[in-house]
Protein backbone atom coordinates (compact mmCIF):
# COMPACT_ATOMS: atom_id res chain seq x y z
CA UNK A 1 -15.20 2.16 -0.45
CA UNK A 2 -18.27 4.73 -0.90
CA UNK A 3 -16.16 7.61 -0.05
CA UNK A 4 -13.22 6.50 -1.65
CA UNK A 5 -12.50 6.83 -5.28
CA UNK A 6 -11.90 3.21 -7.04
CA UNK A 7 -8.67 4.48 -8.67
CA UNK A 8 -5.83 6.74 -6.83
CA UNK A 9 -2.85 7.82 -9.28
CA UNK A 10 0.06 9.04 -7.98
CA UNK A 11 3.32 9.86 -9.66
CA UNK A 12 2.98 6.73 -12.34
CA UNK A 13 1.58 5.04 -10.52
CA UNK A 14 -2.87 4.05 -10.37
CA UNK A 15 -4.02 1.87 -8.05
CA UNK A 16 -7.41 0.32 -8.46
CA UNK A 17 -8.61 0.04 -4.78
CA UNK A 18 -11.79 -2.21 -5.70
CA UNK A 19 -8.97 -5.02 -7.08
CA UNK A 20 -6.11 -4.05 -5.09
CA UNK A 21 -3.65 -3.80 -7.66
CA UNK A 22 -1.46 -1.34 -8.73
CA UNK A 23 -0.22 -0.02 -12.22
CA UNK A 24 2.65 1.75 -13.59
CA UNK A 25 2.48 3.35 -16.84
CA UNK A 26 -0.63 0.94 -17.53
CA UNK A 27 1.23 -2.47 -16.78
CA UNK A 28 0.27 -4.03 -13.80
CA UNK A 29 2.94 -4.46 -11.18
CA UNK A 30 3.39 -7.79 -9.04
CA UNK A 31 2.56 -6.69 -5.61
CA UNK A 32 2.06 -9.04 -2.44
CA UNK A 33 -1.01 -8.27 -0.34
CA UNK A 34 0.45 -6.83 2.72
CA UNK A 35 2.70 -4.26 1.05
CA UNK A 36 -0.89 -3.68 -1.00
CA UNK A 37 -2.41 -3.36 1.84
CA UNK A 38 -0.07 -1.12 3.37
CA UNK A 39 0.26 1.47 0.32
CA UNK A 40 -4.04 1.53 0.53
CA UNK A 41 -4.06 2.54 4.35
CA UNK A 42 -1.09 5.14 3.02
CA UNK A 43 -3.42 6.09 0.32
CA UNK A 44 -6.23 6.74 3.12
CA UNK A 45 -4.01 9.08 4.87
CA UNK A 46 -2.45 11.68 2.09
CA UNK A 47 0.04 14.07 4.18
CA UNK A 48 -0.66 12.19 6.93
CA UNK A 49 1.83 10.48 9.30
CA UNK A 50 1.22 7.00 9.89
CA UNK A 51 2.49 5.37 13.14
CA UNK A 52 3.96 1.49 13.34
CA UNK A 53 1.50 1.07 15.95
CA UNK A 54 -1.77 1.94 13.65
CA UNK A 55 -0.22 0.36 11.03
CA UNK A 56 -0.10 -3.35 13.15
CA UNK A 57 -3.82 -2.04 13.84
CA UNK A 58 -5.34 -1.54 10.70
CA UNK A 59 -3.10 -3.98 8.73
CA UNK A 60 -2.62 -6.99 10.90
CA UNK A 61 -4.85 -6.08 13.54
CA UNK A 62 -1.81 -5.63 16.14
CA UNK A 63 -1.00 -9.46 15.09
CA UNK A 64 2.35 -9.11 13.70
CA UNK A 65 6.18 -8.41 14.73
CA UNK A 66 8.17 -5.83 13.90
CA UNK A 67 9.70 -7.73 11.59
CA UNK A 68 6.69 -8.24 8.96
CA UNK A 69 6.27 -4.65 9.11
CA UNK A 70 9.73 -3.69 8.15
CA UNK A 71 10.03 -6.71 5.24
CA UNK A 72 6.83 -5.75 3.73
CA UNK A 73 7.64 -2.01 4.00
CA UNK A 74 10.83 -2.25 2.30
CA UNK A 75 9.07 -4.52 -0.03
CA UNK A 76 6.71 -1.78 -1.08
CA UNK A 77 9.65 0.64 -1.20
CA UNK A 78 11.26 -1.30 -3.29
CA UNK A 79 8.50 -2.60 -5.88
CA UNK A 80 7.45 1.98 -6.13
CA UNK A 81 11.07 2.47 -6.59
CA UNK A 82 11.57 -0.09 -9.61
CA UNK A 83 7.52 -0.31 -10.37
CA UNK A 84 8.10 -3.91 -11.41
């Protein structure tokens, strides 16, 4: 994290990287860890587009089915779209 800034805010949203969670309007949203951890390798990449393939990689370390990926994706979708 030495290159990384602790907090990342986007929209109104912050997330605190060092305690992996994330805020909206300064309450804390419940967040699972692997939609957390998706959104921080998202954060890593700004403007960048991030395959399924490096995704399994640097998430799961290619341990996972499709499956996970798309129930914790539209997990994450879902908890930025509501922010609860």
């Amino acid at each position: 994290m030495s290159a990384q800034l602790r907090f990342v805010r986007f929209g109104p949203f912050i997330v605190d990287r060092a305690q992996r969670q994330l805020f909206r309007d300064g309450r804390r949203v419940r967040i699972t860890p692997l939609p957390t951890a998706i959104l921080l390798v998202l954060l890593d990449r700004p403007g960048e587009y991030v395959s399924k393939d490096a995704l399994f990689a640097l998430v799961w370390n290619n341990v996972v089915t499709d499956s996970a990926l798309y129930k914790a994706m539209a997990l994450l979708r879902r908890i930025l779209a509501s922010g609860r």
